[in-house]
Protein backbone atom coordinates (compact mmCIF):
# COMPACT_ATOMS: atom_id res chain seq x y z
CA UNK A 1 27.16 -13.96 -34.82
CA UNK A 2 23.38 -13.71 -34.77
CA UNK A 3 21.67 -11.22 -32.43
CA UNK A 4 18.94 -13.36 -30.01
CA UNK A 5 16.85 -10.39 -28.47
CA UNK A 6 15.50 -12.84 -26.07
CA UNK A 7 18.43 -13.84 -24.47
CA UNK A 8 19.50 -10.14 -24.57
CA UNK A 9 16.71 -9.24 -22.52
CA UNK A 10 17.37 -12.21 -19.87
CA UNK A 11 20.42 -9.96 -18.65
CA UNK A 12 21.68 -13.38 -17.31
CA UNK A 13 25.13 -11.47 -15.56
CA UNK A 14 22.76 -9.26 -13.51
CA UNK A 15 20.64 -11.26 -10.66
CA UNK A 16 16.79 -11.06 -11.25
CA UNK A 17 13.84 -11.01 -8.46
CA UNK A 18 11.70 -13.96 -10.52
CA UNK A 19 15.27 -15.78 -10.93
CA UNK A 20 16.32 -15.25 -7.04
CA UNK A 21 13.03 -15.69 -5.30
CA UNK A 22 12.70 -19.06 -7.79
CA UNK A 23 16.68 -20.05 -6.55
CA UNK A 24 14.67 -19.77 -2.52
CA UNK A 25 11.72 -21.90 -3.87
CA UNK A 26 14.93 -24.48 -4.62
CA UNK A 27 14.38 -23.69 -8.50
CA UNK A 28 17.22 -24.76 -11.40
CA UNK A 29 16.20 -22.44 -13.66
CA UNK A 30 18.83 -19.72 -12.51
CA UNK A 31 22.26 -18.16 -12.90
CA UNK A 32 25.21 -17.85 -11.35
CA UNK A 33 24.52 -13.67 -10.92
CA UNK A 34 20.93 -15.28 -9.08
CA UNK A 35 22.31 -17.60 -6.77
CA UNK A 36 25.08 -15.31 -5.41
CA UNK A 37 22.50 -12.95 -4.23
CA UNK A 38 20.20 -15.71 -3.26
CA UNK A 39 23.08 -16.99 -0.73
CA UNK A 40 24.45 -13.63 0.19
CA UNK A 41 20.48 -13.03 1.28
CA UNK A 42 20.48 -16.25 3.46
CA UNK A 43 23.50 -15.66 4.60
CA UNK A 44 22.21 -12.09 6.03
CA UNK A 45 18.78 -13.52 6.47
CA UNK A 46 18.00 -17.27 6.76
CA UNK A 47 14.67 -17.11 7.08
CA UNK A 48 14.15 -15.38 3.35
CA UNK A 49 13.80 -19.02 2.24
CA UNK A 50 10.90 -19.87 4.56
CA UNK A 51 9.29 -16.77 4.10
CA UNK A 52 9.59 -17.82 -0.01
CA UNK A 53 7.84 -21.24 0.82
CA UNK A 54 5.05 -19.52 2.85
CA UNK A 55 4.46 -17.71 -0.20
CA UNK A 56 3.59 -20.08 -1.70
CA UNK A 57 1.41 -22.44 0.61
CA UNK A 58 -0.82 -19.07 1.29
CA UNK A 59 -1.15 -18.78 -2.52
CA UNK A 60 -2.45 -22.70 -2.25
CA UNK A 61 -4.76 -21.55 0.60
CA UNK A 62 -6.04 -18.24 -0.62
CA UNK A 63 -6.95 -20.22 -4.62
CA UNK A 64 -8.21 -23.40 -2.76
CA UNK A 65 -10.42 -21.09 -0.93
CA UNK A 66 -11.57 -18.76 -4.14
CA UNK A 67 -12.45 -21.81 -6.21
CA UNK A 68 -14.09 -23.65 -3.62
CA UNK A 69 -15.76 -21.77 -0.63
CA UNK A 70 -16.07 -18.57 -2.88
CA UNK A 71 -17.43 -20.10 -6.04
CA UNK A 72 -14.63 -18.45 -7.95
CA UNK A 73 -13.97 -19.29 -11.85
CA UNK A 74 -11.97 -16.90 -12.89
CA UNK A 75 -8.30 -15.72 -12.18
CA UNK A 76 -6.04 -13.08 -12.92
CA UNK A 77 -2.30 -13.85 -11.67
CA UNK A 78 -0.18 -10.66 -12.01
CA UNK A 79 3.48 -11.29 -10.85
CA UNK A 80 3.34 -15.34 -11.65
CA UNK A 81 7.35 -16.08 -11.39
CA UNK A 82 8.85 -19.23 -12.64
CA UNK A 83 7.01 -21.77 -12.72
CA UNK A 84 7.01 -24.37 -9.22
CA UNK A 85 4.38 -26.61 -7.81
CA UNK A 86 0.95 -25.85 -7.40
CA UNK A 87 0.41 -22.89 -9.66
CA UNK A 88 -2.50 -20.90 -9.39
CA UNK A 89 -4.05 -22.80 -12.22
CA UNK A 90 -3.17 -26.39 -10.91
CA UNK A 91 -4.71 -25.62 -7.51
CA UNK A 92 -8.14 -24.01 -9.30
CA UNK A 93 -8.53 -26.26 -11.59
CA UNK A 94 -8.01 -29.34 -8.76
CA UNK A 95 -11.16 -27.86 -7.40
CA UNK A 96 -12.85 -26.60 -9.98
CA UNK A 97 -12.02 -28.25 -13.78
CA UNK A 98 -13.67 -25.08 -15.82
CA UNK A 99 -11.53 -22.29 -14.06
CA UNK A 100 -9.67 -19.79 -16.46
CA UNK A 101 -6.66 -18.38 -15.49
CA UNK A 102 -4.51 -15.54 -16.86
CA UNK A 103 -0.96 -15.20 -15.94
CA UNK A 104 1.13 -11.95 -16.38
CA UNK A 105 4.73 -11.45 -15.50
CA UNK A 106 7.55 -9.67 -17.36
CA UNK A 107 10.33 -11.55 -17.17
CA UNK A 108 11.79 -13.33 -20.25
CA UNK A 109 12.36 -15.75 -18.01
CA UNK A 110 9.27 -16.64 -17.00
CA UNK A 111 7.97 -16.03 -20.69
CA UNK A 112 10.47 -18.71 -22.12
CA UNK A 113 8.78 -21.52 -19.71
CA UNK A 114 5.06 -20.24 -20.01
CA UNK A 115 4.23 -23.38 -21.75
CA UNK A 116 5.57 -24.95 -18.47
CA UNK A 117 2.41 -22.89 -17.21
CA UNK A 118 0.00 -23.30 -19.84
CA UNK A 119 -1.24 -26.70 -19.17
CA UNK A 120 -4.89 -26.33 -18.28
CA UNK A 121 -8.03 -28.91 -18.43
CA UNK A 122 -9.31 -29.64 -21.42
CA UNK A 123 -12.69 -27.66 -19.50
CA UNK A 124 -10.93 -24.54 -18.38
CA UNK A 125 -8.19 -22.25 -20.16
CA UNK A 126 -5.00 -20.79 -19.78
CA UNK A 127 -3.39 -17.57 -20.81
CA UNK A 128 0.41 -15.59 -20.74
CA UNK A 129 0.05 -12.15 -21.38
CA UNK A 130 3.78 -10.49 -21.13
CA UNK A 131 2.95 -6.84 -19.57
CA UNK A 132 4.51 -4.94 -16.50
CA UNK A 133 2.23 -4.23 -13.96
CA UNK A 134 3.07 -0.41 -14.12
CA UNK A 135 0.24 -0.58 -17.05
CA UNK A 136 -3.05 -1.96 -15.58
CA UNK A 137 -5.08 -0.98 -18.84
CA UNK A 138 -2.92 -3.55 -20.87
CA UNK A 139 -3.15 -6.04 -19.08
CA UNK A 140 -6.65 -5.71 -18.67
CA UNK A 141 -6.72 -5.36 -22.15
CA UNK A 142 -5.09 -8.82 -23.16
CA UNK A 143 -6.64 -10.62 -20.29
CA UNK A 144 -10.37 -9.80 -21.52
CA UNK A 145 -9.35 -11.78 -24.61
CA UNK A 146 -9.52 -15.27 -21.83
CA UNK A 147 -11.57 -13.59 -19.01
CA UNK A 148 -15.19 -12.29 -18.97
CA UNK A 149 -15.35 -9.18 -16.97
CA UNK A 150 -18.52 -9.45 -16.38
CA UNK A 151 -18.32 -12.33 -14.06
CA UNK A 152 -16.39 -11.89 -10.76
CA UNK A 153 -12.82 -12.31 -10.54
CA UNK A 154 -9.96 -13.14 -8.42
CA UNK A 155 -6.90 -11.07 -8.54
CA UNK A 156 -3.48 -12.52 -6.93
CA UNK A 157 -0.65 -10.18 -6.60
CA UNK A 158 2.16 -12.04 -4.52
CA UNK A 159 5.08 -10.10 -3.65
CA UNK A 160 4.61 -7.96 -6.58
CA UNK A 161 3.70 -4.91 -5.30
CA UNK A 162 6.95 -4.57 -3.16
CA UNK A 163 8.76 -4.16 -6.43
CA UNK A 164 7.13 -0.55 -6.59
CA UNK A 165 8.56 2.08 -5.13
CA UNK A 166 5.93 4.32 -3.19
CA UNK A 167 6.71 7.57 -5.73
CA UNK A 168 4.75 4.77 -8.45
CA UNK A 169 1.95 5.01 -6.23
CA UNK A 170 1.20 0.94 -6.01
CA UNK A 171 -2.11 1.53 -4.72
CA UNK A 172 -3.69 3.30 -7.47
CA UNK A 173 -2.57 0.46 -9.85
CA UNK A 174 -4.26 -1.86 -7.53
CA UNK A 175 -7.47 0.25 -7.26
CA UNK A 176 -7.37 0.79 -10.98
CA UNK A 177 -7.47 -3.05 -11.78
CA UNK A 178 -9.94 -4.03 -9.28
CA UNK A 179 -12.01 -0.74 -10.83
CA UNK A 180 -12.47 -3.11 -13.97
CA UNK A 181 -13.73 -5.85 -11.87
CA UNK A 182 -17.20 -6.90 -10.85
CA UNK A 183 -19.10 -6.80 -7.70
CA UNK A 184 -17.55 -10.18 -5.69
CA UNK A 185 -14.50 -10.30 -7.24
CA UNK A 186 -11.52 -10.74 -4.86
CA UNK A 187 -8.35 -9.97 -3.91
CA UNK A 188 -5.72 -11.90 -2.89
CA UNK A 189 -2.33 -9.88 -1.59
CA UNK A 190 0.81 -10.87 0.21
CA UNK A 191 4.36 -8.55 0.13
CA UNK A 192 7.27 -8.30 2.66
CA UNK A 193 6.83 -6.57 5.46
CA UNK A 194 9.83 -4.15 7.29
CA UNK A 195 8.79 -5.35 10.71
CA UNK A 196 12.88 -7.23 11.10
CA UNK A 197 15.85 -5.34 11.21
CA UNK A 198 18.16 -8.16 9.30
CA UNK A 199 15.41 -8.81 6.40
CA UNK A 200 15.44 -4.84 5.84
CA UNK A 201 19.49 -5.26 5.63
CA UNK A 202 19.53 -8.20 3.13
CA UNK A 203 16.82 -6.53 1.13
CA UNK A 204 19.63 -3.43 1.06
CA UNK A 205 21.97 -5.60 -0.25
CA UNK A 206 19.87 -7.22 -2.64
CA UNK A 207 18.77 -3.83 -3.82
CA UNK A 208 22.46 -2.71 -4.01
CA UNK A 209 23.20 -5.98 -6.24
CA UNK A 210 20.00 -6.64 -8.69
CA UNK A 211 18.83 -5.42 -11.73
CA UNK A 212 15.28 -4.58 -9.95
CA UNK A 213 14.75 -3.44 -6.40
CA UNK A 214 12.65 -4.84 -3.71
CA UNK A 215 10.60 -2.45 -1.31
CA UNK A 216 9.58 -3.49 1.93
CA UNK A 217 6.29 -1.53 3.70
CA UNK A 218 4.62 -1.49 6.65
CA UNK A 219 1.56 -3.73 7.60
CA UNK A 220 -0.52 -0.54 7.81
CA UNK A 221 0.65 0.15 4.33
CA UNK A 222 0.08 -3.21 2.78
CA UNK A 223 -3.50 -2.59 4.17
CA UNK A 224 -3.77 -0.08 2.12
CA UNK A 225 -3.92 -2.16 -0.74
CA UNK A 226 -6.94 -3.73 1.09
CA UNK A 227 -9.03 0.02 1.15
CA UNK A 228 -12.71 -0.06 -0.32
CA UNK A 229 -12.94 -4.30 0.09
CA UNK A 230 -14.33 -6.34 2.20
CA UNK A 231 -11.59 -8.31 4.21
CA UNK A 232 -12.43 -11.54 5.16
CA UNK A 233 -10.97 -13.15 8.35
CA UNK A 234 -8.76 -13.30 10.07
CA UNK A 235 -7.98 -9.77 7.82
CA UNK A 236 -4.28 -8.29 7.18
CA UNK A 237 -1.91 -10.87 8.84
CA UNK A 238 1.04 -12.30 9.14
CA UNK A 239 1.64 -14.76 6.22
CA UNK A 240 1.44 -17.76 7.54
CA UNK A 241 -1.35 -16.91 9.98
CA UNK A 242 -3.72 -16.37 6.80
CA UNK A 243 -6.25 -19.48 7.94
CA UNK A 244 -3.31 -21.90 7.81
CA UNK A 245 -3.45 -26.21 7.52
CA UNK A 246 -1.17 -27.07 10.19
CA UNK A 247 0.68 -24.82 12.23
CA UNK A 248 3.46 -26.26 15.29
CA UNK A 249 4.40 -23.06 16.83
CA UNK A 250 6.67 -24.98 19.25
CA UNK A 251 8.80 -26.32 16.42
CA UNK A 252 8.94 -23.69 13.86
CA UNK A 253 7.75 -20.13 14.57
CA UNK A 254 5.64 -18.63 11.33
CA UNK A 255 7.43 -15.94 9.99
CA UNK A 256 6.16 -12.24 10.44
CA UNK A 257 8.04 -10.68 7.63
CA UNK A 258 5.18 -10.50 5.47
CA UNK A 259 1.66 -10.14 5.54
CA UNK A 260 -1.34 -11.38 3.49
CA UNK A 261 -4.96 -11.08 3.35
CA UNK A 262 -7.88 -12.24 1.03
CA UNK A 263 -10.52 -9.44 1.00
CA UNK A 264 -13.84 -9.29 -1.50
CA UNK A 265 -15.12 -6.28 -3.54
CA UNK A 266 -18.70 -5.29 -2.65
């Protein structure tokens, strides 16, 4: 029998957060160690689906914003996930043909569908670099080979951050990678928040059940991510209150469970 390192590394009987959080999203590209966790989650915490979609439509937001208002051509995706709809290069390049975009993520996963990802205008580019985001210097290192440092930046970090435990020190990785950035480069950050009692239970249990570990914060510490920048309004809020299309707070209440914010470097 021949050894495939690849799928050894997908760890398919063990659940996995890109493989979960893409189950939420309503993604196929799972297994059946995913979706258990996945339903034993909603099950504990039906709004984990919701707050999954928000995600996603403040990622839409935050990029529509960076490559229009902001004038941004450049991005740096760290924590991409499987790919869904409207990925950060999809929504750039809508507004602005010539963006680049680098994508990082370590999940074998993700890396067997980054051609899914790397579909960019003939005017702009596209990049995978395979790198954990424990080690800012290589993937700064591998994303200078598609993006030019010298011109301002956007850096998206979606829920990636929570899969650091505080004794990693997640804000020094942060500040180390927007070190390497220019003057008006951005920052884009969302992560889950430990502001509901049944969220910080399912997150337990997915904790007690994965293969990686989830760590909910504060919203003063997921400021913290925020320190030195410029944050632009409405500044460190609630997900889906991050200068949202169309709200109907009568119908369905925006979730609080995590927070977001798009701040600029000076």
């Amino acid at each position: 029998m021949t050894h495939d390192p690849l799928a050894a590394r997908l760890q398919s009987h063990l659940p996995h957060s890109a493989r979960v959080w893409g189950y939420l999203l309503g993604g196929k590209e799972n297994y059946p160690a995913d979706r258990e966790v996945g339903d034993m989650i909603v099950q504990m915490f039906p709004g984990i689906a919701t707050l999954a979609r928000m995600q996603r439509y403040f990622l839409a937001r935050a990029v529509r914003f960076l490559a229009g208002e902001a004038g941004i051509r450049q991005f740096l995706d760290i924590g991409t996930g499987l790919p869904t709809s409207d990925n950060t290069h999809e929504v750039a390049q809508r507004v602005a043909p010539e963006s680049r975009i680098v994508y990082v993520d370590n999940d074998p996963l993700v890396l067997l569908h980054a051609q899914a990802l790397l579909t960019s205008s003939p005017e702009g580019a596209c990049a995978y670099v395979e790198a954990d985001v424990r080690d800012p210097d290589a993937i700064l290192h591998e994303a200078a080979r598609t993006l030019d440092f010298g011109k301002p930046v956007a850096l998206t970090m979606l829920g990636i951050m929570g899969q650091l435990h505080d004794s990693e020190d997640p804000w020094s990785i942060t500040a180390r990678l927007l070190d390497a950035l220019p003057s008006g480069s951005y920052l884009a950050l969302c992560d889950g928040t430990d502001t509901n009692e049944a969220l910080n239970q399912a997150i337990a249990t997915y904790n007690a059940n994965s293969a990686s570990s989830y760590h909910l914060r504060s919203p003063e510490q997921v400021t913290r991510f925020f320190d030195g920048l410029d944050l632009l309004d409405p500044g460190v809020v609630p997900i889906a209150l991050w200068r949202p299309d169309v709200i109907d707070f009568d119908e369905t209440p925006p979730p609080a469970d995590a927070y977001a914010a798009v701040a600029r470097k000076p």
